[in-house]
PDB file of N, CA and C in Angstrom:
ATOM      1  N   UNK A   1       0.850  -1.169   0.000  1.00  0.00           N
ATOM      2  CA  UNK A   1       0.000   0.000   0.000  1.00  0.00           C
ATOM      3  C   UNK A   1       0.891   1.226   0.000  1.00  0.00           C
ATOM      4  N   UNK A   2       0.472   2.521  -0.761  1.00  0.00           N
ATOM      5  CA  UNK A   2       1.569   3.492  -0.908  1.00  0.00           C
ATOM      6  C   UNK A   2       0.288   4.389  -0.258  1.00  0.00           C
ATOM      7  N   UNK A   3       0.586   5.564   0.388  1.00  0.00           N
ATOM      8  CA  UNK A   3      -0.207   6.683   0.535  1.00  0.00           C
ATOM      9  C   UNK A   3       0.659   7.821   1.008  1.00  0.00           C
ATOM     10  N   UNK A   4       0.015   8.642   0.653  1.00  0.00           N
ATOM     11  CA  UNK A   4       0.503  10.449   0.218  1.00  0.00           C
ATOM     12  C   UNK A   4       0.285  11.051   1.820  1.00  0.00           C
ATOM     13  N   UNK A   5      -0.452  10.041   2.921  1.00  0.00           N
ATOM     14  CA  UNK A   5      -0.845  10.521   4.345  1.00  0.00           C
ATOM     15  C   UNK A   5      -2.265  10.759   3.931  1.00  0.00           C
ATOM     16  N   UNK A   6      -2.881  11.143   3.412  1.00  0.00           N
ATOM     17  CA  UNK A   6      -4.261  11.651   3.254  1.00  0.00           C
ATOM     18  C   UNK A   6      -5.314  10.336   3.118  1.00  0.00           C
ATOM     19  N   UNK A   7      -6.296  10.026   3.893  1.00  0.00           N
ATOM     20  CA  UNK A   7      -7.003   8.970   3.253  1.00  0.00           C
ATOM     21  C   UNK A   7      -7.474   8.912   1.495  1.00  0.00           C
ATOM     22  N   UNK A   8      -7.941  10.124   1.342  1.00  0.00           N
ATOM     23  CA  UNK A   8      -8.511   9.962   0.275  1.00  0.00           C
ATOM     24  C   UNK A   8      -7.604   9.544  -0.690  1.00  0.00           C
ATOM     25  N   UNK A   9      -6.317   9.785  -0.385  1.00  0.00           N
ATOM     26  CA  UNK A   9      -5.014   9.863  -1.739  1.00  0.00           C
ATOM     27  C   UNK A   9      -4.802   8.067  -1.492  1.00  0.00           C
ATOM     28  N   UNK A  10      -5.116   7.144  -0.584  1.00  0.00           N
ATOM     29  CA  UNK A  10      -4.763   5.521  -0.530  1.00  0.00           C
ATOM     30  C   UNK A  10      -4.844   4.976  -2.222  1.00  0.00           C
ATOM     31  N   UNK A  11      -4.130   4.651  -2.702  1.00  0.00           N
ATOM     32  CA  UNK A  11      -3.904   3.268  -3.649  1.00  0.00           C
ATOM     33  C   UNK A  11      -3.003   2.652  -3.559  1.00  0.00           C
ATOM     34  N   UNK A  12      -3.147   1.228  -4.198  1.00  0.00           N
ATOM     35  CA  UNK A  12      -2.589   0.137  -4.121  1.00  0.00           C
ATOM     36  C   UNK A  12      -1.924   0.114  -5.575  1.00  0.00           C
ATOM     37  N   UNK A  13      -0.598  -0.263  -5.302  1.00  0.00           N
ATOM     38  CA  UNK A  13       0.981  -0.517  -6.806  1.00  0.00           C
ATOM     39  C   UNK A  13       0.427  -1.985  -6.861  1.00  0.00           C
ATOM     40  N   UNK A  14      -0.273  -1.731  -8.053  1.00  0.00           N
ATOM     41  CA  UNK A  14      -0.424  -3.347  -8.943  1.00  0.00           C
ATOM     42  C   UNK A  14       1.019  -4.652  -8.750  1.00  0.00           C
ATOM     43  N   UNK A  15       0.619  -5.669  -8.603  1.00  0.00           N
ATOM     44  CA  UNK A  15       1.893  -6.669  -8.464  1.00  0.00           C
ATOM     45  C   UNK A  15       2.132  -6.965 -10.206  1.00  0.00           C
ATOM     46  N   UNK A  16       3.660  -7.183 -10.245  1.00  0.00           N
ATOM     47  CA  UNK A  16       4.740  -7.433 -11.165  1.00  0.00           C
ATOM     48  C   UNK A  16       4.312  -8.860 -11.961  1.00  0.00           C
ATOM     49  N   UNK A  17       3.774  -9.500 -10.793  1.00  0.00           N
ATOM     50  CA  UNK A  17       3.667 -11.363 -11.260  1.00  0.00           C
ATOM     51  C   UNK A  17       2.743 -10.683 -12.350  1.00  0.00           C
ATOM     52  N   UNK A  18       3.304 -12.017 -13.617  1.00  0.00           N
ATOM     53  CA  UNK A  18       3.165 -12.432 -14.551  1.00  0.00           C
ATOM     54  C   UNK A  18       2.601 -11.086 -15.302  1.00  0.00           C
ATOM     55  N   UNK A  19       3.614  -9.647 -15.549  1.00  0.00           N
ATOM     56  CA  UNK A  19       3.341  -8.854 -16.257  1.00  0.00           C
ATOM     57  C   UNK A  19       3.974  -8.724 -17.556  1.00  0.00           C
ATOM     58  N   UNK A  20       4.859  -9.634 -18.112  1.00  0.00           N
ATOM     59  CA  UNK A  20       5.372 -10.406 -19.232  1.00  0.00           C
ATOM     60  C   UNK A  20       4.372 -10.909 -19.537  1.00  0.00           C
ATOM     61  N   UNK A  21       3.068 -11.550 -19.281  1.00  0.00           N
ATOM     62  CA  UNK A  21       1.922 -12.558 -19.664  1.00  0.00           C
ATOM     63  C   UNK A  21       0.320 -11.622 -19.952  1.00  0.00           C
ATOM     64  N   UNK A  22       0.685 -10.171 -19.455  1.00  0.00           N
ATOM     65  CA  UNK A  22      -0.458  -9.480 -19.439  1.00  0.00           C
ATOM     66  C   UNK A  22      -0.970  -8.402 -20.366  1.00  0.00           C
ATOM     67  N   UNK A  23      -0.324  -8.854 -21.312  1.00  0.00           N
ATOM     68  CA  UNK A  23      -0.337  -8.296 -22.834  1.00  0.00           C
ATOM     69  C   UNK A  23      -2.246  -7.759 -22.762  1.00  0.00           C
ATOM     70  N   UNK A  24      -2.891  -6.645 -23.514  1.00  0.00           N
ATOM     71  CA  UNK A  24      -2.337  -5.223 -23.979  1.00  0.00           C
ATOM     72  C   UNK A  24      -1.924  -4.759 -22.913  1.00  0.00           C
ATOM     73  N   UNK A  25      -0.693  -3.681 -23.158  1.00  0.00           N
ATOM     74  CA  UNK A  25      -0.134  -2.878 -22.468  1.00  0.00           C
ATOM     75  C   UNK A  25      -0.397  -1.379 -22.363  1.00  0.00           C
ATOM     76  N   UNK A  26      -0.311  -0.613 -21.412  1.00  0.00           N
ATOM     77  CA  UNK A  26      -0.862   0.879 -21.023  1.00  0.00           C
ATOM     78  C   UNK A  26      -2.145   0.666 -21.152  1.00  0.00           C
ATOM     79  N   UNK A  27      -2.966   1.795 -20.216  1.00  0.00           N
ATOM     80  CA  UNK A  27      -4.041   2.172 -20.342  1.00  0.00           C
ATOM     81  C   UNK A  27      -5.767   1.959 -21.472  1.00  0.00           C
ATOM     82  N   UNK A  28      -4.730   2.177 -22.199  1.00  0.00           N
ATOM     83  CA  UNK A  28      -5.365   1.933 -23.593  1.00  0.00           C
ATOM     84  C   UNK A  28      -5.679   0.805 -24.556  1.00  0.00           C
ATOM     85  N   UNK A  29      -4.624  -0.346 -23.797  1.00  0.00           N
ATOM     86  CA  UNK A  29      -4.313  -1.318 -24.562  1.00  0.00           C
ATOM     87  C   UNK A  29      -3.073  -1.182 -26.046  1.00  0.00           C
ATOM     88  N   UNK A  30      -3.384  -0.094 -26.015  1.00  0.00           N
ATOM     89  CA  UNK A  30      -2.472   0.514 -27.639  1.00  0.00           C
ATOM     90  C   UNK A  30      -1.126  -0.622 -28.184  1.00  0.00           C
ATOM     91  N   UNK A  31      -0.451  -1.153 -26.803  1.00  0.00           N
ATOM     92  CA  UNK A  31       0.588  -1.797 -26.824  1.00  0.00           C
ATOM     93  C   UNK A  31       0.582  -3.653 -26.737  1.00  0.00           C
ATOM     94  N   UNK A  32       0.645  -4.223 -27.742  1.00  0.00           N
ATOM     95  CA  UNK A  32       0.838  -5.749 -27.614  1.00  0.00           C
ATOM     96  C   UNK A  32       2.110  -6.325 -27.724  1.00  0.00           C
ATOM     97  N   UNK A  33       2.904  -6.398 -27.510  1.00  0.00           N
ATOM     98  CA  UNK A  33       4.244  -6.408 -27.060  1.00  0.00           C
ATOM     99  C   UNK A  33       5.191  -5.745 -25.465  1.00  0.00           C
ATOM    100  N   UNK A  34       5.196  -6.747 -25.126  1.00  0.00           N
ATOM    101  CA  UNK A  34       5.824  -6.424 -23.685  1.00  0.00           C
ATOM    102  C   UNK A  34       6.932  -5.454 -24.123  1.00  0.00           C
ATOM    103  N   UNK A  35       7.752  -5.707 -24.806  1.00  0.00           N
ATOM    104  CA  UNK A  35       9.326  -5.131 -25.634  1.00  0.00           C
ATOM    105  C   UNK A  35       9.314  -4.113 -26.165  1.00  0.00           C
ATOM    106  N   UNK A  36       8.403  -3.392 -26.944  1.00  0.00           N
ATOM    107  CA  UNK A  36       7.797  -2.227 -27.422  1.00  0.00           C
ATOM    108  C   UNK A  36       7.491  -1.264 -26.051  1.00  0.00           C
ATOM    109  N   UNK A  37       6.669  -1.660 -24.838  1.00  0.00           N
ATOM    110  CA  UNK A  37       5.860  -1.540 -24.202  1.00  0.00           C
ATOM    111  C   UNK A  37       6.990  -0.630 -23.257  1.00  0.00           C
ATOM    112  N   UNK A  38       8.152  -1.400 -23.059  1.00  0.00           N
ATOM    113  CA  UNK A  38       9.330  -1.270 -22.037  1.00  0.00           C
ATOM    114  C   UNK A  38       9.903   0.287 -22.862  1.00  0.00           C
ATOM    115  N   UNK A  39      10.632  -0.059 -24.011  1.00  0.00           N
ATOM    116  CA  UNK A  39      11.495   1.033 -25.087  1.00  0.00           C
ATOM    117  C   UNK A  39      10.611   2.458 -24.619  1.00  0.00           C
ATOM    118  N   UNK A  40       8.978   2.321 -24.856  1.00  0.00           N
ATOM    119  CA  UNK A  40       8.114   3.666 -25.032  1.00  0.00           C
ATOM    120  C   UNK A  40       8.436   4.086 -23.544  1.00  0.00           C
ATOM    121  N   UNK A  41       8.416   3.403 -22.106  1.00  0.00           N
ATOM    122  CA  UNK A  41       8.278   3.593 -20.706  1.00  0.00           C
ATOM    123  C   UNK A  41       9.849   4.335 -20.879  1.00  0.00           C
ATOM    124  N   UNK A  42      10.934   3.998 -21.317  1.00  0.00           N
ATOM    125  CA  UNK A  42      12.268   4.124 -21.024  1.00  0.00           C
ATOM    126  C   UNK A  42      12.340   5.533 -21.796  1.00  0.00           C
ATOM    127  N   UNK A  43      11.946   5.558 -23.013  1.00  0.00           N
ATOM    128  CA  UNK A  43      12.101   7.093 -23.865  1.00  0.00           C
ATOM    129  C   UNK A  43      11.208   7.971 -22.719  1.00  0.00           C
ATOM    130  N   UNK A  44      10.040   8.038 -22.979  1.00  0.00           N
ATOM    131  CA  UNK A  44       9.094   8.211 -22.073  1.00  0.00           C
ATOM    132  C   UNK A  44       9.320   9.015 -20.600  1.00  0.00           C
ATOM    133  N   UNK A  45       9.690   7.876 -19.721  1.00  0.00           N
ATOM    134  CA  UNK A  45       9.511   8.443 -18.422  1.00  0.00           C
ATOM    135  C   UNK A  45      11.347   9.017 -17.985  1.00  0.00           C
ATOM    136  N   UNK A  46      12.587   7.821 -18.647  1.00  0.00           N
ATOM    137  CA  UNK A  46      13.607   8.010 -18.343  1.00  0.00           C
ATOM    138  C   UNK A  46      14.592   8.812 -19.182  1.00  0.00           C
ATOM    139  N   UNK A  47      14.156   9.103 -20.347  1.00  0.00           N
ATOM    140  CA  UNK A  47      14.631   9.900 -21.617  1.00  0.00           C
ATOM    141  C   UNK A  47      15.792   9.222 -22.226  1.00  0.00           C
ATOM    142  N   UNK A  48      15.507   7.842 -21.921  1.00  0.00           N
ATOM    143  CA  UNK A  48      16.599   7.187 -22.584  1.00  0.00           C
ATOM    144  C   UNK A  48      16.480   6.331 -23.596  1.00  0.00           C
ATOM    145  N   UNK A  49      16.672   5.371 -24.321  1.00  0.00           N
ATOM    146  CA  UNK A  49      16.910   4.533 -25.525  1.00  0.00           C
ATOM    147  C   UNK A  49      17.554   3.357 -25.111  1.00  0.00           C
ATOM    148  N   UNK A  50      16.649   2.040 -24.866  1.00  0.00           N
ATOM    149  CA  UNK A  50      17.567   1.116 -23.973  1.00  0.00           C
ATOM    150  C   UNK A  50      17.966   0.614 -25.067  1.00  0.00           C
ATOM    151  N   UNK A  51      19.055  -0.341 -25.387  1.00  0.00           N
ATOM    152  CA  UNK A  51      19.705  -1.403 -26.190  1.00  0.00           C
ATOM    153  C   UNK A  51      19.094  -1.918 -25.803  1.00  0.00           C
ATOM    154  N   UNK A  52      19.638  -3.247 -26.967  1.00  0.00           N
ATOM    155  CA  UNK A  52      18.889  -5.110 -27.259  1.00  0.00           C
ATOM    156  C   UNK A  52      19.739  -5.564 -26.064  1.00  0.00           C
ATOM    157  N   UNK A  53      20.596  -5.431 -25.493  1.00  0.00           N
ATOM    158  CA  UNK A  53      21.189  -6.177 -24.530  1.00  0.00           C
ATOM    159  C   UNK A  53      20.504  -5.346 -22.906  1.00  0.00           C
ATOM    160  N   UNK A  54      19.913  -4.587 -22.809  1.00  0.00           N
ATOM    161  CA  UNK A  54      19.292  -3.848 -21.252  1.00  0.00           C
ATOM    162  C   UNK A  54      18.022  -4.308 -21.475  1.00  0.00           C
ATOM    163  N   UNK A  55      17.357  -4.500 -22.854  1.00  0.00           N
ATOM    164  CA  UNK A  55      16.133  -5.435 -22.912  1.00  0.00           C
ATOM    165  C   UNK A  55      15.940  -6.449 -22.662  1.00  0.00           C
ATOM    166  N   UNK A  56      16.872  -7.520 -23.333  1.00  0.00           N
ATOM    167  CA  UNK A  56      17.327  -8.835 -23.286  1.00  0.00           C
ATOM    168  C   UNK A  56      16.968  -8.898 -21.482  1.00  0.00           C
ATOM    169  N   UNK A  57      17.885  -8.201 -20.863  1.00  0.00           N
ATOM    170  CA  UNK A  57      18.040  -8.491 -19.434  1.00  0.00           C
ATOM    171  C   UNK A  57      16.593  -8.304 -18.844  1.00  0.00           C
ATOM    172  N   UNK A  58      15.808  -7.236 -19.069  1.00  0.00           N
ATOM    173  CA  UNK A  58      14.613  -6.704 -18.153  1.00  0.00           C
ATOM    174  C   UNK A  58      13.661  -7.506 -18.842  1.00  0.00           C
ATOM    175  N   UNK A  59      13.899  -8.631 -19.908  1.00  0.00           N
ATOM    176  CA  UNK A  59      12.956  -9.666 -20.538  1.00  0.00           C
ATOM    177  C   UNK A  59      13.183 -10.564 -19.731  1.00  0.00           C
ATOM    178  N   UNK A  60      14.236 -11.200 -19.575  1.00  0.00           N
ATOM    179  CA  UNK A  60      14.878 -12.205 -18.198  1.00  0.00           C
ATOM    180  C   UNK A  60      14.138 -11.751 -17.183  1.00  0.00           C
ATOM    181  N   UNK A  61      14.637 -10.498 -16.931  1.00  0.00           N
ATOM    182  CA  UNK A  61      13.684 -10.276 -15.244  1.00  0.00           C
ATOM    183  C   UNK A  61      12.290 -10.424 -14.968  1.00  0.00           C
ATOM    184  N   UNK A  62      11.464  -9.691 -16.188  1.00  0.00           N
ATOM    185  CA  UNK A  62       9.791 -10.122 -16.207  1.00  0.00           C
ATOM    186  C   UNK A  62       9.396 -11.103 -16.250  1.00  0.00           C
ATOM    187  N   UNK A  63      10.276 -12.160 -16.648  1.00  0.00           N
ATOM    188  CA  UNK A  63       9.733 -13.648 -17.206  1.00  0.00           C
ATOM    189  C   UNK A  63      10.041 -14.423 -16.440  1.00  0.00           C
ATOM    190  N   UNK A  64      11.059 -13.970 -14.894  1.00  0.00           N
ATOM    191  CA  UNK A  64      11.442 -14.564 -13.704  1.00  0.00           C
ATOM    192  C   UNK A  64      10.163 -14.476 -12.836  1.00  0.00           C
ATOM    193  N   UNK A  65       9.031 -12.970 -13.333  1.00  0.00           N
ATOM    194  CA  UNK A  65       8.353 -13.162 -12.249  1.00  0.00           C
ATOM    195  C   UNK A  65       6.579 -14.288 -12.403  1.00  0.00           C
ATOM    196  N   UNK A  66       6.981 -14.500 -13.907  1.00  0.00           N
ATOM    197  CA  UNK A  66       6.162 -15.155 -14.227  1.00  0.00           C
ATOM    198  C   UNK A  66       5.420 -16.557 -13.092  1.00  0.00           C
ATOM    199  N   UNK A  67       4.562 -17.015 -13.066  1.00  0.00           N
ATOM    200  CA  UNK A  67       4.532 -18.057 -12.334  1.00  0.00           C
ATOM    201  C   UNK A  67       2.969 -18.090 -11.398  1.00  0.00           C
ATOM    202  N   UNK A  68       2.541 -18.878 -11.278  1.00  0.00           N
ATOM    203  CA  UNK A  68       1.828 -19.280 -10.496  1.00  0.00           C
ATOM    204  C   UNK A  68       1.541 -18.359  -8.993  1.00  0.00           C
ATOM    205  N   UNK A  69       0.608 -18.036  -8.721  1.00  0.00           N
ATOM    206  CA  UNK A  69       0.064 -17.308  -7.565  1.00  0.00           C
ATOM    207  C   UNK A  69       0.000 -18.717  -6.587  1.00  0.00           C
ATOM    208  N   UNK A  70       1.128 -18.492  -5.239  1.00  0.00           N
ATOM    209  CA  UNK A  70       0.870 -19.468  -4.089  1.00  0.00           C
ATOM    210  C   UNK A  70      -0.231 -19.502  -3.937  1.00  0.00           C
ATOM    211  N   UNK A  71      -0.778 -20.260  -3.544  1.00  0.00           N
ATOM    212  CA  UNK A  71      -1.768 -21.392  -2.482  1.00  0.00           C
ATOM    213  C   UNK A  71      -1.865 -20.445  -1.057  1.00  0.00           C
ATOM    214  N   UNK A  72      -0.707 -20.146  -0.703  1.00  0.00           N
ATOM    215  CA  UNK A  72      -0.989 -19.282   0.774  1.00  0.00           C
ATOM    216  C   UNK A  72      -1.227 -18.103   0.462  1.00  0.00           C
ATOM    217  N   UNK A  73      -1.254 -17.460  -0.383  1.00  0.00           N
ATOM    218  CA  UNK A  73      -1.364 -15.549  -0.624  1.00  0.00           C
ATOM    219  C   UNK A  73      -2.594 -15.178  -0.105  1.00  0.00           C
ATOM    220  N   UNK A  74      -2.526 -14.389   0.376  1.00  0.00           N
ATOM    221  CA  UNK A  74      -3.732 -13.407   0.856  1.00  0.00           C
ATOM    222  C   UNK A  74      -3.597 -12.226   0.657  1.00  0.00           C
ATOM    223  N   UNK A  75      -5.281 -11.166   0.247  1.00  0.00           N
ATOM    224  CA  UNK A  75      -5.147 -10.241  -0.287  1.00  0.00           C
ATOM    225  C   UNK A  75      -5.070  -9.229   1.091  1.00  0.00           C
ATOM    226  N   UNK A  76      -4.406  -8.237   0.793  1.00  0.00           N
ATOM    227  CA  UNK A  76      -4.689  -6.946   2.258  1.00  0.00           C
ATOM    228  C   UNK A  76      -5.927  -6.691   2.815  1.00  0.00           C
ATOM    229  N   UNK A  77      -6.067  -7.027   4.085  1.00  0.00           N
ATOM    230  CA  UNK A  77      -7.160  -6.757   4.866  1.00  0.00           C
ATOM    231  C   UNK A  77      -7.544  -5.552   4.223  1.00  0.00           C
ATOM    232  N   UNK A  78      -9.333  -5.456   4.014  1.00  0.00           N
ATOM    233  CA  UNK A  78      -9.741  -4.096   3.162  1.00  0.00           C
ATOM    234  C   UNK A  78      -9.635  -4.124   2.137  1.00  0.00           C
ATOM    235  N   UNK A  79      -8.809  -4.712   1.182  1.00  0.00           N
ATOM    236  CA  UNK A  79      -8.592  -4.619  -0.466  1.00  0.00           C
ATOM    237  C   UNK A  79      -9.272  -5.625  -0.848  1.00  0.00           C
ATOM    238  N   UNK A  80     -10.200  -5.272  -2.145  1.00  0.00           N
ATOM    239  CA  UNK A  80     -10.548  -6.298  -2.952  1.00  0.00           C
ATOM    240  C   UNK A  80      -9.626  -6.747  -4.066  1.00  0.00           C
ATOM    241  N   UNK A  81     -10.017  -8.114  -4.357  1.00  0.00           N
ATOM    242  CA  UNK A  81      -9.198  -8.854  -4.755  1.00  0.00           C
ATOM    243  C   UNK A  81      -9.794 -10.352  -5.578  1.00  0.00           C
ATOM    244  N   UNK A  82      -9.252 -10.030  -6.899  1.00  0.00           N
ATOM    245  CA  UNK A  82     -10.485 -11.181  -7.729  1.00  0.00           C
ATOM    246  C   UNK A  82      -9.719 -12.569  -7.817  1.00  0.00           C
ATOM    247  N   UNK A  83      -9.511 -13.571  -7.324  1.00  0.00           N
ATOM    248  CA  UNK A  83      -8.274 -14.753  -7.673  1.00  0.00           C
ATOM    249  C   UNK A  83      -8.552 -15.302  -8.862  1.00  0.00           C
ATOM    250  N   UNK A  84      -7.045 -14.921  -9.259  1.00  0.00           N
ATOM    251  CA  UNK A  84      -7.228 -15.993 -10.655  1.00  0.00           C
ATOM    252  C   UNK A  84      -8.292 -17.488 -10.495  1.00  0.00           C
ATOM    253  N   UNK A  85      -8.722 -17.345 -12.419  1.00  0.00           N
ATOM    254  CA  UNK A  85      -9.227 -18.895 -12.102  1.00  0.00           C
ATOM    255  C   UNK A  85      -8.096 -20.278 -11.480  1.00  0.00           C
ATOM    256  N   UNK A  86      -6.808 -20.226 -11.546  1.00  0.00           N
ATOM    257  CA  UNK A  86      -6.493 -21.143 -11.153  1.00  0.00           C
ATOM    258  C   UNK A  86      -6.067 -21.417  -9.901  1.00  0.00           C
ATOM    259  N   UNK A  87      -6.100 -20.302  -9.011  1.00  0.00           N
ATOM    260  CA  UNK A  87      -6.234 -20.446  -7.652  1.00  0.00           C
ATOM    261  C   UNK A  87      -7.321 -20.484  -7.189  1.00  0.00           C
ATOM    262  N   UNK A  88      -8.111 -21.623  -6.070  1.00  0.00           N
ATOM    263  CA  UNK A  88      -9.152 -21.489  -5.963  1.00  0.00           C
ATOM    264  C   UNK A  88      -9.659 -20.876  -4.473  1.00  0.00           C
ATOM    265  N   UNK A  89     -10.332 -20.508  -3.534  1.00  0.00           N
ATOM    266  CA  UNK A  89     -10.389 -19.572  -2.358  1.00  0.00           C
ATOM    267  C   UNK A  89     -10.069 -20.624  -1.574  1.00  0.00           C
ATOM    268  N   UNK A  90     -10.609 -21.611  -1.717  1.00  0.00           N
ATOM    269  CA  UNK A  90     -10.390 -22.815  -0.403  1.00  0.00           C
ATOM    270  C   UNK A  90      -8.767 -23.042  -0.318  1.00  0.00           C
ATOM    271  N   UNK A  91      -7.977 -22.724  -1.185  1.00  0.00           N
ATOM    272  CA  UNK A  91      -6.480 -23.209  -1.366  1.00  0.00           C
ATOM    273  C   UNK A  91      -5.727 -22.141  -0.356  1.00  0.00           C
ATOM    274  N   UNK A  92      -6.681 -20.551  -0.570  1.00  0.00           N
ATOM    275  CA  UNK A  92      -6.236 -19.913   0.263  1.00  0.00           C
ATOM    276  C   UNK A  92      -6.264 -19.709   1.634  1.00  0.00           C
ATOM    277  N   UNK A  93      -7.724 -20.398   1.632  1.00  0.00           N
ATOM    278  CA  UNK A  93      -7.512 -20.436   3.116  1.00  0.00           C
ATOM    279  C   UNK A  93      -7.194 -21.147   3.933  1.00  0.00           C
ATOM    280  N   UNK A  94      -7.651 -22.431   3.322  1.00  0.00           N
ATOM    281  CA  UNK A  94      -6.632 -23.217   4.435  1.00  0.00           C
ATOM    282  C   UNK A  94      -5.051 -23.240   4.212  1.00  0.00           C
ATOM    283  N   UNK A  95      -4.285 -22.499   3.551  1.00  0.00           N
ATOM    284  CA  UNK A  95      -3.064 -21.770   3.970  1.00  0.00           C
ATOM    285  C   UNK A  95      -2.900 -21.102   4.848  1.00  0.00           C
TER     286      UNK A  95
END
């Protein structure tokens, strides 16, 4: 949970898992390519131009977080939270 101190300002930073797998990308969808998706964020937010080899790597890293949602995860007291179809609620709770 991130907050600014103010209640009203509370949101929640989306999780990383399987954001290599969550193709369209931005807002809009505009983006189907994870790799495209990264280059526009890097010009974009960092004013830079990554190489095939700083991609290569942050393709490795997204695709590390790929994977299966544990059996024990639970969502933050107060937050809603939809579980994938392949986790099922009973898995979570009796974790």
């Amino acid at each position: 949970m991130v907050s600014t101190g103010r209640e009203e300002d509370r949101f929640r930073v989306p999780s990383l898992r399987n954001v290599a797998e969550t193709s369209p990308y931005f807002h809009d969808g505009s983006v189907s390519q994870w790799r495209m998706a990264v280059k526009i964020i890097a010009i974009i937010q960092l004013g830079q131009t990554l190489d095939d080899a700083s991609l290569d790597e942050l393709e490795a890293f997204m695709g590390a977080l790929t994977g299966a949602i544990p059996g024990h995860f639970s969502p933050p007291q107060g937050m809603s939270f939809v579980l994938p179809e392949d986790v099922q609620e009973e898995q979570v709770r009796s974790n």
